[in-house]
N, C-alpha and C. Protein backbone atom coordinates (compact mmCIF):
# COMPACT_ATOMS: atom_id res chain seq x y z
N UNK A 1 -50.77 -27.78 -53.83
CA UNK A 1 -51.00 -26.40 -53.62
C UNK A 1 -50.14 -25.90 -52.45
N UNK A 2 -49.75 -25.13 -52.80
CA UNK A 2 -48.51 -24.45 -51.68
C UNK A 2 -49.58 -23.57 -50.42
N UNK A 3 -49.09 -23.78 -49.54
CA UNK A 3 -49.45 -23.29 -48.30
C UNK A 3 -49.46 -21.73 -48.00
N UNK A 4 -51.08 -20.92 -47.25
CA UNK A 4 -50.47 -19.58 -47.45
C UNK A 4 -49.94 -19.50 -45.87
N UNK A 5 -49.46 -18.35 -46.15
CA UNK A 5 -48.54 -18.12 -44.82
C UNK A 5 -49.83 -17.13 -43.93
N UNK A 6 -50.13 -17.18 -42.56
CA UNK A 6 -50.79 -16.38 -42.12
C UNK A 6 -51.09 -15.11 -42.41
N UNK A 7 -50.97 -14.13 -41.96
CA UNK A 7 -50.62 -12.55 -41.83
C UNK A 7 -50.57 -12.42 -40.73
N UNK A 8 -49.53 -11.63 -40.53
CA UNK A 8 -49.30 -11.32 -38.42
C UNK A 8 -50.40 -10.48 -37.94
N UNK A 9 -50.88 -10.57 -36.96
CA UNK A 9 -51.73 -9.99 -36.64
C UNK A 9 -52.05 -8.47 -36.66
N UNK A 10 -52.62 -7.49 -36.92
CA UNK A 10 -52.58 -6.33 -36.81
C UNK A 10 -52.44 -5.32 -35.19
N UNK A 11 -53.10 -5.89 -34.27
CA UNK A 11 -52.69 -5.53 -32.95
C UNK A 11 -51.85 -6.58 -32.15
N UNK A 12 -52.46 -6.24 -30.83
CA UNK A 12 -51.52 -7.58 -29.94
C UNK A 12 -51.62 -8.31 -29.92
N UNK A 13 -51.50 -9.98 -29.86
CA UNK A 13 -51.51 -10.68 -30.12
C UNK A 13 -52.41 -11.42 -28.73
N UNK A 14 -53.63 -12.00 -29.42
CA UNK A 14 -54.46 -12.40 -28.38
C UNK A 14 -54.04 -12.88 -27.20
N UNK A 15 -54.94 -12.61 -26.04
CA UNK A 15 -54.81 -12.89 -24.57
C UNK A 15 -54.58 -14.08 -24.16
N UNK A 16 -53.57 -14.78 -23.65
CA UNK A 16 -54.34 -16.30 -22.95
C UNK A 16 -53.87 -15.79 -21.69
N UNK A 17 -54.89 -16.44 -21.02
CA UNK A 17 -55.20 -16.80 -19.46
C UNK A 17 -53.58 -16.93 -18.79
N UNK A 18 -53.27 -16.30 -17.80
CA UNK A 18 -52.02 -16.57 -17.03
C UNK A 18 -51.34 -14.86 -17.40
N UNK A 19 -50.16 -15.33 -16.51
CA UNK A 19 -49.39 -14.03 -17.01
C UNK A 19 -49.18 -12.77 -18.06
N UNK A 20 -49.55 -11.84 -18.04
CA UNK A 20 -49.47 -10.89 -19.16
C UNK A 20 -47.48 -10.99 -20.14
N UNK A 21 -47.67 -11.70 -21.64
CA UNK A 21 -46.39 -11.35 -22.09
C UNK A 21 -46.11 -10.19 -22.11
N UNK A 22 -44.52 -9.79 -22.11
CA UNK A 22 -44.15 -8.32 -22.17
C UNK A 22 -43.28 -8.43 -23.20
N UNK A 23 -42.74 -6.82 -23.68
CA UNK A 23 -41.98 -6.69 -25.42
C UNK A 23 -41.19 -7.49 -25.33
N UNK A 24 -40.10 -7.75 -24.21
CA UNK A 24 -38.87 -8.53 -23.80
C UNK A 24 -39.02 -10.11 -24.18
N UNK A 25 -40.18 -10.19 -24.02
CA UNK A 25 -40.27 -11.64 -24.20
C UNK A 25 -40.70 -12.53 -25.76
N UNK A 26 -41.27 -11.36 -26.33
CA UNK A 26 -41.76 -11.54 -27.73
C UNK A 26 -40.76 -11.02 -28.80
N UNK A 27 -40.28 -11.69 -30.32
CA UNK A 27 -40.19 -10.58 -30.99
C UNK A 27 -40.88 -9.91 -31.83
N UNK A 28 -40.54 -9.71 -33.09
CA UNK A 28 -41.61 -8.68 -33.78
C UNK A 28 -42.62 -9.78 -34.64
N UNK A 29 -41.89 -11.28 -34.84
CA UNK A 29 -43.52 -12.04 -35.25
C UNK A 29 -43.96 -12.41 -34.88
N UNK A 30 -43.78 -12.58 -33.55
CA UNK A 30 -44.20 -12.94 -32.41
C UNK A 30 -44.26 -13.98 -32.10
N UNK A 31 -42.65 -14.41 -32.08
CA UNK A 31 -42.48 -15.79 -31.36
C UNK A 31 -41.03 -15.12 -30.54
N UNK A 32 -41.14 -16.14 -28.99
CA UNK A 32 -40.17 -15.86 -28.79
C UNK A 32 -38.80 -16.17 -29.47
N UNK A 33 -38.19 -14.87 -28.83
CA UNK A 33 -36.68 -15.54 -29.36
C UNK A 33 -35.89 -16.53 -28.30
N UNK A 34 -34.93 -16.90 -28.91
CA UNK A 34 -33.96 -18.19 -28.65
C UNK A 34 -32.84 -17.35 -27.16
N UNK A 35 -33.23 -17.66 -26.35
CA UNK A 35 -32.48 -17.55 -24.97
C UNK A 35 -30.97 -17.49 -25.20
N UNK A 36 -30.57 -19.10 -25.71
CA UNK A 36 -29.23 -19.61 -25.89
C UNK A 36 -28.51 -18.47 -26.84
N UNK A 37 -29.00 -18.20 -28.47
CA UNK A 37 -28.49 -17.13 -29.73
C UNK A 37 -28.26 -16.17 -28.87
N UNK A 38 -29.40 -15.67 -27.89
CA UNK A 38 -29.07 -13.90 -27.31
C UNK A 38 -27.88 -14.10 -26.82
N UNK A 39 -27.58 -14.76 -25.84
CA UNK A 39 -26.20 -15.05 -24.74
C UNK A 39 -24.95 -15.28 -25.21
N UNK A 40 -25.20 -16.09 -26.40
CA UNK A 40 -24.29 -16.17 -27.63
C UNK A 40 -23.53 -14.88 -28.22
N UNK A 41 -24.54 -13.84 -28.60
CA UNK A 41 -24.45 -13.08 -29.13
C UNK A 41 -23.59 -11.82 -28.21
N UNK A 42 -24.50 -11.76 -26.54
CA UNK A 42 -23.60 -11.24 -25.70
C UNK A 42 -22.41 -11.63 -25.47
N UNK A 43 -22.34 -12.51 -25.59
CA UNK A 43 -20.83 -13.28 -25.08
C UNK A 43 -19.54 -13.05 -26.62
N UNK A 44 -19.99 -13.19 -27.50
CA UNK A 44 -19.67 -12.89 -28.55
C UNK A 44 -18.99 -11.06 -28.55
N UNK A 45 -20.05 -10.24 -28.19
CA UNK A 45 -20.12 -8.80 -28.31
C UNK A 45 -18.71 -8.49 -26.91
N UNK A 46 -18.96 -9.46 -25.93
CA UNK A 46 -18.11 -9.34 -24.67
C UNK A 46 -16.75 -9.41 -25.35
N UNK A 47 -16.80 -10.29 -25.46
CA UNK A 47 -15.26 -10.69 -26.00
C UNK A 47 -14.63 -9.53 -26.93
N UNK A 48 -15.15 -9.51 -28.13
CA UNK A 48 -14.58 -8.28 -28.95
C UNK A 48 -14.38 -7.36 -28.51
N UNK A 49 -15.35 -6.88 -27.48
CA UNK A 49 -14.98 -5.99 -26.71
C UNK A 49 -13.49 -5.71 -25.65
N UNK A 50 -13.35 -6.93 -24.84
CA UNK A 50 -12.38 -7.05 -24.44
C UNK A 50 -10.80 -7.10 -24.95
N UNK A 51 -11.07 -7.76 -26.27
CA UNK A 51 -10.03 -8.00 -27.10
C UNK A 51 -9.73 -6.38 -27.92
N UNK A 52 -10.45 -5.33 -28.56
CA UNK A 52 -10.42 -4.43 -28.21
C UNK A 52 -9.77 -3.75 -27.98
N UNK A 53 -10.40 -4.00 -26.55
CA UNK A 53 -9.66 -2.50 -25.45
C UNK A 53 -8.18 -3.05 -24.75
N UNK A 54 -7.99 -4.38 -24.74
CA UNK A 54 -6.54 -5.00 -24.60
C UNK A 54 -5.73 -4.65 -25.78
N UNK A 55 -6.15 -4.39 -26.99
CA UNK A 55 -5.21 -3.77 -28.33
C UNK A 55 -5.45 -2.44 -28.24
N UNK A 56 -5.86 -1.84 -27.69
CA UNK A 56 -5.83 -0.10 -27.43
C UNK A 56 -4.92 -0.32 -26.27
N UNK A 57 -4.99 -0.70 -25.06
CA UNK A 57 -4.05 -0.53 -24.36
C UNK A 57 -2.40 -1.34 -24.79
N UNK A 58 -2.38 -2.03 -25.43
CA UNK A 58 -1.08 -2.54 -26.04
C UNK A 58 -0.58 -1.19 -27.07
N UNK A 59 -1.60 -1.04 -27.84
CA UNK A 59 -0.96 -0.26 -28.66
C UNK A 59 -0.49 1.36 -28.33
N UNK A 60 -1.37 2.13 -27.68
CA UNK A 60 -0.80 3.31 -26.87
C UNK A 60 0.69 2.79 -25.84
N UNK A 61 0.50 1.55 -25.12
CA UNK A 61 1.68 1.49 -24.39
C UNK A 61 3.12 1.41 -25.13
N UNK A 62 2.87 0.78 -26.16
CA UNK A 62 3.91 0.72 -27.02
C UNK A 62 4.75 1.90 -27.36
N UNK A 63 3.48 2.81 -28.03
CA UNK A 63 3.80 4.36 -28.16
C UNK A 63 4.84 5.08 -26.94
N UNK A 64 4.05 4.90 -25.96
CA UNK A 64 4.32 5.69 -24.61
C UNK A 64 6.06 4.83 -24.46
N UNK A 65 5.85 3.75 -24.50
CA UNK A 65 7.40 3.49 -24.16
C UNK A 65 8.62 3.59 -25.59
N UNK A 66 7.67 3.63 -26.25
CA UNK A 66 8.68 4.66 -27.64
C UNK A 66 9.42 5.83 -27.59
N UNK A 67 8.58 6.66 -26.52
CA UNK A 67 8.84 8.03 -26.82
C UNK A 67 10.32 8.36 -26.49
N UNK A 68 10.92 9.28 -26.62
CA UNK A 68 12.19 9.60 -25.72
C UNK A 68 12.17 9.92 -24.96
N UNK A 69 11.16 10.98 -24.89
CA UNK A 69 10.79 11.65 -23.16
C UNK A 69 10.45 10.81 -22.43
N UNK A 70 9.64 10.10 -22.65
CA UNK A 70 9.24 9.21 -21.62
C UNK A 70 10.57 8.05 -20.76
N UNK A 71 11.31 7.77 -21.87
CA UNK A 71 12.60 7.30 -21.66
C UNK A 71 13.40 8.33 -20.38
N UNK A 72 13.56 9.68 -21.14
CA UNK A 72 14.50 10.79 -20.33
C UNK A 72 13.49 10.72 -18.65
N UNK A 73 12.40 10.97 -19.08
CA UNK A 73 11.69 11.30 -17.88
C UNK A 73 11.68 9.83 -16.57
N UNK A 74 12.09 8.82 -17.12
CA UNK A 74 12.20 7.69 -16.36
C UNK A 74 13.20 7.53 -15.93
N UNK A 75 14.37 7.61 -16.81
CA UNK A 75 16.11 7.58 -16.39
C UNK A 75 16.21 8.47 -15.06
N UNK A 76 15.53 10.08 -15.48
CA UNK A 76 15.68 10.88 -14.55
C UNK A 76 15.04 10.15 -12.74
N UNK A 77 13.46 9.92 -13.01
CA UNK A 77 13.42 9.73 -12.03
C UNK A 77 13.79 8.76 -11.31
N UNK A 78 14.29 7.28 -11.90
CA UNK A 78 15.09 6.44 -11.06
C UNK A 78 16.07 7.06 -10.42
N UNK A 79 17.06 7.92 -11.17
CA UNK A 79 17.93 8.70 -10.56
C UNK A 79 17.86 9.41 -9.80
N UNK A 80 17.14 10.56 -9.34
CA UNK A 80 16.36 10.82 -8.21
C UNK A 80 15.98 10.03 -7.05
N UNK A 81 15.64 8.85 -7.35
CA UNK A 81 15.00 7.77 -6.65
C UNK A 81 16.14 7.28 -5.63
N UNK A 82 17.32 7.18 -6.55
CA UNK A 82 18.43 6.38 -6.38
C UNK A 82 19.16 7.13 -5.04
N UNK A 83 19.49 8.27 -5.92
CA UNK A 83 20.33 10.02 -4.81
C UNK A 83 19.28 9.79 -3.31
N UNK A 84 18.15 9.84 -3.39
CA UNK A 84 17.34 10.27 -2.33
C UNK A 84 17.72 8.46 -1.41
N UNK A 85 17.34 7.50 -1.56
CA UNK A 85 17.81 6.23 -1.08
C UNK A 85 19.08 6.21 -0.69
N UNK A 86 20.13 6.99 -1.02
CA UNK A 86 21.62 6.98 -1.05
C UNK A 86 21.43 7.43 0.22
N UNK A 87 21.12 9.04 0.29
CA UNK A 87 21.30 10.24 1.41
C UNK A 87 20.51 9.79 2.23
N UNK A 88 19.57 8.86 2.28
CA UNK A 88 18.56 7.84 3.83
C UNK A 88 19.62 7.00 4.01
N UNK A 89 20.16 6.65 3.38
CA UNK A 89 21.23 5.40 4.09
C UNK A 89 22.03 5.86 4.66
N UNK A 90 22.75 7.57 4.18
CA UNK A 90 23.47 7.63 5.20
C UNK A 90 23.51 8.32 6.27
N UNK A 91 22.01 9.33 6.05
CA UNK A 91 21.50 9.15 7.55
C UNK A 91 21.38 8.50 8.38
N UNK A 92 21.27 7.19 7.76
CA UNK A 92 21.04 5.92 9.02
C UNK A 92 22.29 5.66 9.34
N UNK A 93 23.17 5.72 8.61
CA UNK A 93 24.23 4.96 9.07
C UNK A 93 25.34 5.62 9.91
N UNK A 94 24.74 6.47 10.55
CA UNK A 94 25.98 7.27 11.17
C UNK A 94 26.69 6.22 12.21
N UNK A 95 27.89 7.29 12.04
CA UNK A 95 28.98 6.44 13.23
C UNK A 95 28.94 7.60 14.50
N UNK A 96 28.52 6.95 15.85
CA UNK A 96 28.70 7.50 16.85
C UNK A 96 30.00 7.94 17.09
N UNK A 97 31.11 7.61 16.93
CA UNK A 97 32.67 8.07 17.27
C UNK A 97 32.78 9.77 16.73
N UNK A 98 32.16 9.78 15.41
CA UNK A 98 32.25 11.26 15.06
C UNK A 98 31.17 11.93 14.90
N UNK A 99 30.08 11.79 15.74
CA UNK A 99 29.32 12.43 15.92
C UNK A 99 28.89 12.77 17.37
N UNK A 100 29.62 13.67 18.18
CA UNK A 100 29.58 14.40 19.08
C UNK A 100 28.61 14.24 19.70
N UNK A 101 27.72 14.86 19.03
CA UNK A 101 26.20 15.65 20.51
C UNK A 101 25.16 13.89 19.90
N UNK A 102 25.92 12.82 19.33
CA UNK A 102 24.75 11.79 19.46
C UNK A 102 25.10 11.33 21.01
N UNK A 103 26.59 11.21 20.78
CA UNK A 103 27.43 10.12 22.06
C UNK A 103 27.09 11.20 23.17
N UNK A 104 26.96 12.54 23.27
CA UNK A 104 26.54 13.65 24.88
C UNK A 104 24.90 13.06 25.14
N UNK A 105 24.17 12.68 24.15
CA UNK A 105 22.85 12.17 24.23
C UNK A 105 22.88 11.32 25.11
N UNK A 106 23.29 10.06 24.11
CA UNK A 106 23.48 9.00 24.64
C UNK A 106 23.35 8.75 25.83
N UNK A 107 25.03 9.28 26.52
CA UNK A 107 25.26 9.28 27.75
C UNK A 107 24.42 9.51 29.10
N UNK A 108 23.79 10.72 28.29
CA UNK A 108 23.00 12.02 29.14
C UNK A 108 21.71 10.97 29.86
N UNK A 109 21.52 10.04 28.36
CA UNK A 109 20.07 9.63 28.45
C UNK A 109 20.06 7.97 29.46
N UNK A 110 21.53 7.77 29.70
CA UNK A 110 22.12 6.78 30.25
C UNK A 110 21.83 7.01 31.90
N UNK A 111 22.70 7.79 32.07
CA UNK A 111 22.69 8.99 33.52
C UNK A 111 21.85 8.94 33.82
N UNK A 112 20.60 9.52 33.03
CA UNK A 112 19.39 9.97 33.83
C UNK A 112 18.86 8.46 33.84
N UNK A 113 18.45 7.71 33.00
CA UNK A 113 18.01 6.31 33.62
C UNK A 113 18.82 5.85 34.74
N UNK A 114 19.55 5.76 34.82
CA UNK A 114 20.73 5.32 36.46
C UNK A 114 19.76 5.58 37.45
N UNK A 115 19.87 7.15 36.93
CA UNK A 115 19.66 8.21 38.51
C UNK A 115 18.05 7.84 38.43
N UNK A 116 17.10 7.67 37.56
CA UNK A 116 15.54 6.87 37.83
C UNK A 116 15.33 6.15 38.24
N UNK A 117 16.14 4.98 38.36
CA UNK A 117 16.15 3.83 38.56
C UNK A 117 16.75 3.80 40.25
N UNK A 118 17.76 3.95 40.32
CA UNK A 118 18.27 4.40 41.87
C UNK A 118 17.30 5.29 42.97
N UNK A 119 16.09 5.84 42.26
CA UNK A 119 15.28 6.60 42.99
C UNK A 119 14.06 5.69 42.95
N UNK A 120 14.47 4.34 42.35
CA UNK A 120 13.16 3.39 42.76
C UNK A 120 12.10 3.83 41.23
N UNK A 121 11.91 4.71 40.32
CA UNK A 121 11.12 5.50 39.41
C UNK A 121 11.17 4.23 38.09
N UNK A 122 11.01 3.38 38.10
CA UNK A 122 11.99 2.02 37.41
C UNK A 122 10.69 2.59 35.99
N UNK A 123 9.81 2.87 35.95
CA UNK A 123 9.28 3.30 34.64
C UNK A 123 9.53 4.58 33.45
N UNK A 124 10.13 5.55 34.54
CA UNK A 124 10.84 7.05 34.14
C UNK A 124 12.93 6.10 33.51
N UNK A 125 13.33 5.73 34.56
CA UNK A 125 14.68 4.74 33.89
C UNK A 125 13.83 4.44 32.99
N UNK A 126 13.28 3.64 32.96
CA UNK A 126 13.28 2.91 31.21
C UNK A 126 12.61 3.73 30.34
N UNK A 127 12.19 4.67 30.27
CA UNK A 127 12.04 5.70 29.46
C UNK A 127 13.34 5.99 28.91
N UNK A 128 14.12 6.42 29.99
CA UNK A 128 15.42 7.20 29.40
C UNK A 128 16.62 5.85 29.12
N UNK A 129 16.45 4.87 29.02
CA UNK A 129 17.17 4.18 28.82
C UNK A 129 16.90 3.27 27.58
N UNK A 130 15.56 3.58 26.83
CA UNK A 130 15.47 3.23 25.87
C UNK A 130 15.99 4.04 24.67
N UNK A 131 15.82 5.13 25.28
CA UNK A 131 16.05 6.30 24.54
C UNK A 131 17.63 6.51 23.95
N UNK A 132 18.09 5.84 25.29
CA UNK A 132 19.47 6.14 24.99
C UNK A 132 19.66 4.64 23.84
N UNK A 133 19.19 3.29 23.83
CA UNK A 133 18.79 2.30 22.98
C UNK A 133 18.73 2.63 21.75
N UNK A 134 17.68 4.29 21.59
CA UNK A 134 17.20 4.40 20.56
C UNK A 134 18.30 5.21 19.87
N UNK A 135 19.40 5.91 20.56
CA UNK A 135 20.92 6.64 19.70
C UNK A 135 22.05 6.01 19.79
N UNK A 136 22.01 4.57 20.52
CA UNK A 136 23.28 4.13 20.16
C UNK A 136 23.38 3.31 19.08
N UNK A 137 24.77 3.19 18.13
CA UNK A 137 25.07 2.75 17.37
C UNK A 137 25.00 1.17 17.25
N UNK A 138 25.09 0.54 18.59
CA UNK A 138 25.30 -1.03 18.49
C UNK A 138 24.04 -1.45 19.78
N UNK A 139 22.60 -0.97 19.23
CA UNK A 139 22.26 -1.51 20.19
C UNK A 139 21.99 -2.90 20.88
N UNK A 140 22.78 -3.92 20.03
CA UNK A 140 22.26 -5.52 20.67
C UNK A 140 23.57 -5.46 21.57
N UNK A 141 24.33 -4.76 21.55
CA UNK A 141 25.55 -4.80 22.92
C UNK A 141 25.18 -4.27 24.02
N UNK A 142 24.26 -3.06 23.76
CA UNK A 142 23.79 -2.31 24.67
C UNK A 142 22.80 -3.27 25.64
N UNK A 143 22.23 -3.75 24.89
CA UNK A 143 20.93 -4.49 25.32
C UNK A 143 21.68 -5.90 26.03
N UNK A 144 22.80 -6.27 25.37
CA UNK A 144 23.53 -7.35 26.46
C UNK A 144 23.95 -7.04 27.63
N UNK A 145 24.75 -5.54 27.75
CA UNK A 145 24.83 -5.41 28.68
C UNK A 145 23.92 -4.89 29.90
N UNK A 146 22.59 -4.15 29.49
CA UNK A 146 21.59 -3.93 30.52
C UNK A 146 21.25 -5.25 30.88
N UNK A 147 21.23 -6.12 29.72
CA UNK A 147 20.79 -8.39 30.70
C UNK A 147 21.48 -7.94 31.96
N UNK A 148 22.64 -7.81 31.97
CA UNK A 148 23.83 -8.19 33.25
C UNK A 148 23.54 -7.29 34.12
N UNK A 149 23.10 -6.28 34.05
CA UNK A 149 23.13 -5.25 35.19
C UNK A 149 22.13 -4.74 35.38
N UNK A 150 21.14 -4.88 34.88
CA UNK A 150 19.64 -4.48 35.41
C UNK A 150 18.96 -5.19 36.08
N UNK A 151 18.35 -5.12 36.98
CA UNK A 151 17.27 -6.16 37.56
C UNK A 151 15.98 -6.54 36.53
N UNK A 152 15.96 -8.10 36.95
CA UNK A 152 15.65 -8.84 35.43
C UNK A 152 14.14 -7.82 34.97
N UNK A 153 13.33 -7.68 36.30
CA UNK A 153 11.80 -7.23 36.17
C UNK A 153 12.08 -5.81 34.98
N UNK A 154 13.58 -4.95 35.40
CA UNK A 154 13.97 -3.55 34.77
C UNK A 154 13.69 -4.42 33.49
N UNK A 155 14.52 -4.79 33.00
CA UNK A 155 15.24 -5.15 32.14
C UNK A 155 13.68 -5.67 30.95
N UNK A 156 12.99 -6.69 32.11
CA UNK A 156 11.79 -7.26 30.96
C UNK A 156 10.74 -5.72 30.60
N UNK A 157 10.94 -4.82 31.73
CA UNK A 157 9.98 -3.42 31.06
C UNK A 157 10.52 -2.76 30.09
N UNK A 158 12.45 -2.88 29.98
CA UNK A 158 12.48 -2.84 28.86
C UNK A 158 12.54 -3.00 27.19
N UNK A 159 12.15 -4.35 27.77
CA UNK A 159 12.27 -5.33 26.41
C UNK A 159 11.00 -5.16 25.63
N UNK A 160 9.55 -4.47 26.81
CA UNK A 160 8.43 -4.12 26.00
C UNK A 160 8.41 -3.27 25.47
N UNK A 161 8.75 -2.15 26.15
CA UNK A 161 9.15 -0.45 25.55
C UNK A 161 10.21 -0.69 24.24
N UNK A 162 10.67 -1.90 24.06
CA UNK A 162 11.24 -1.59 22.25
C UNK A 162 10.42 -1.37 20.96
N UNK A 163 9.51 -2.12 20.55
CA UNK A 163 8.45 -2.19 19.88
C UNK A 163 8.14 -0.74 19.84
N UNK A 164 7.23 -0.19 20.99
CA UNK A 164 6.73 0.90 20.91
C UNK A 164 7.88 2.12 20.50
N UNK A 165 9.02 1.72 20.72
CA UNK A 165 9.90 3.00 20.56
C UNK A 165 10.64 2.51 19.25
N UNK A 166 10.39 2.14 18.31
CA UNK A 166 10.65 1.66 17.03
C UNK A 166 9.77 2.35 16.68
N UNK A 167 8.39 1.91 16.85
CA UNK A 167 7.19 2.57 16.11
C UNK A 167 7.28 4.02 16.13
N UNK A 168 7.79 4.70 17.15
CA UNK A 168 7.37 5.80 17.65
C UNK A 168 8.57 6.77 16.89
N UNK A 169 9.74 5.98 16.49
CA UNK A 169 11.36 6.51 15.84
C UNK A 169 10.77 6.73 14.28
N UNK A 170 10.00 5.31 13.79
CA UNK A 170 9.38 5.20 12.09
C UNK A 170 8.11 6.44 11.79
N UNK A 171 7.55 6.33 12.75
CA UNK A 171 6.55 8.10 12.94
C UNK A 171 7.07 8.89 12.76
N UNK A 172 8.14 9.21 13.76
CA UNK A 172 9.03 10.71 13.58
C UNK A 172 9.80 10.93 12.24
N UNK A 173 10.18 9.70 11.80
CA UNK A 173 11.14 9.63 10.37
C UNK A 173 10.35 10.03 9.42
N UNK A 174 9.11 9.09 9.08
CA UNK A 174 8.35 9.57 8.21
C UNK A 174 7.60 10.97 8.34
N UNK A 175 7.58 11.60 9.02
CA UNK A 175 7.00 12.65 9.46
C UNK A 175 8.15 13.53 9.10
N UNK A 176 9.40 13.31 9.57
CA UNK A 176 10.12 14.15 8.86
C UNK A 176 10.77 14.12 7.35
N UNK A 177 10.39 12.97 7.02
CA UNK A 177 10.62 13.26 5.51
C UNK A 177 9.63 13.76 4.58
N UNK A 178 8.18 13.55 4.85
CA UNK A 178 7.19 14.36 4.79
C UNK A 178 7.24 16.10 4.85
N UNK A 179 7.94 16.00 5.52
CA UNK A 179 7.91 17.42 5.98
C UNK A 179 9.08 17.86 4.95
N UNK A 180 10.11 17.64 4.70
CA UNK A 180 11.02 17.68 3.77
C UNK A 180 10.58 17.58 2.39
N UNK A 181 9.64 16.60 2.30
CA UNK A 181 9.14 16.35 0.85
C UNK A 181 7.85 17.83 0.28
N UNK A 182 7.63 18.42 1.40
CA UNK A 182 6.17 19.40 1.16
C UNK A 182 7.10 20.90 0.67
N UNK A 183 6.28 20.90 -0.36
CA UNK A 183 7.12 21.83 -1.53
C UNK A 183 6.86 23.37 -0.78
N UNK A 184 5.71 23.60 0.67
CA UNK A 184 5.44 24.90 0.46
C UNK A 184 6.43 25.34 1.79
């Protein structure tokens, strides 16, 4: 004789002693389900997922680097990129010989460190003598020759004041290309 099968219960499924079960833990015949299948199943759902949205992003990118515009619009802006990198280099690269009011700087900023320094002011000199550091064209000659003729203590205040007056040259630069770059 074949076996009958219960009938599920019509309400909740009687009380035992200990912890109250909750829906999460039961399913609908009321046995739990299998821990390991669920995680399975997430991990399963993860993946497709991932795999997916890695073929949506392959496949739009593909598009996008199909296009022509997108081509024109890239050529262009390397080129742009390129012109603007050009005209910084040769801002930087000026030559003091033909540029007038750098070498009256220079000088100016030379002078007045002398005349600071000769008045005993040895922190006002190296102000202006970095300065002048900071417009000449060859400054590791410059800097050889203040070794020889500065008093060494001058000389080590100004070896600290470089750092800061680098930093302080890369501020002003970027600040002025900023300022160049602001459309209003």
């Amino acid at each position: 004789m074949a076996q009958r099968r219960r009938p599920l219960p019509a309400g909740p499924a009687p009380r035992a002693p200990g912890p109250r079960p909750t829906l999460s833990t039961w399913d609908a015949r009321g046995r739990m389900p299998c821990v390991r299948t669920l995680l399975g199943l997430l991990a399963a759902l993860a993946a497709c997922g991932a795999v997916a949205f890695l073929g949506y992003c392959v496949y739009f990118d593909r598009k996008r680097r199909g296009d022509p515009a997108f081509k024109r619009r890239l050529r262009d802006k390397r080129r742009t990129q390129a012109q603007k990198a050009e005209g910084q280099g040769r801002a930087q690269l000026w030559d003091p010989a033909k540029n007038e009011k750098l070498q009256e700087l220079f000088l100016q900023e030379v002078r007045m460190g002398e005349l600071w320094l000769s008045r005993g002011e040895h922190g006002m000199g190296v102000e202006h003598l970095s300065n002048a550091l900071l417009v000449c064209g060859q400054p590791q000659k410059l800097l050889n020759i203040f070794k020889h003729t500065l008093p060494p203590k001058v000389f080590e205040m100004l070896l600290h004041k470089i750092p800061l007056i680098c930093q302080q040259f890369e501020a002003d630069m970027n600040e002025q290309e900023y300022l160049e770059d602001d459309p209003d």
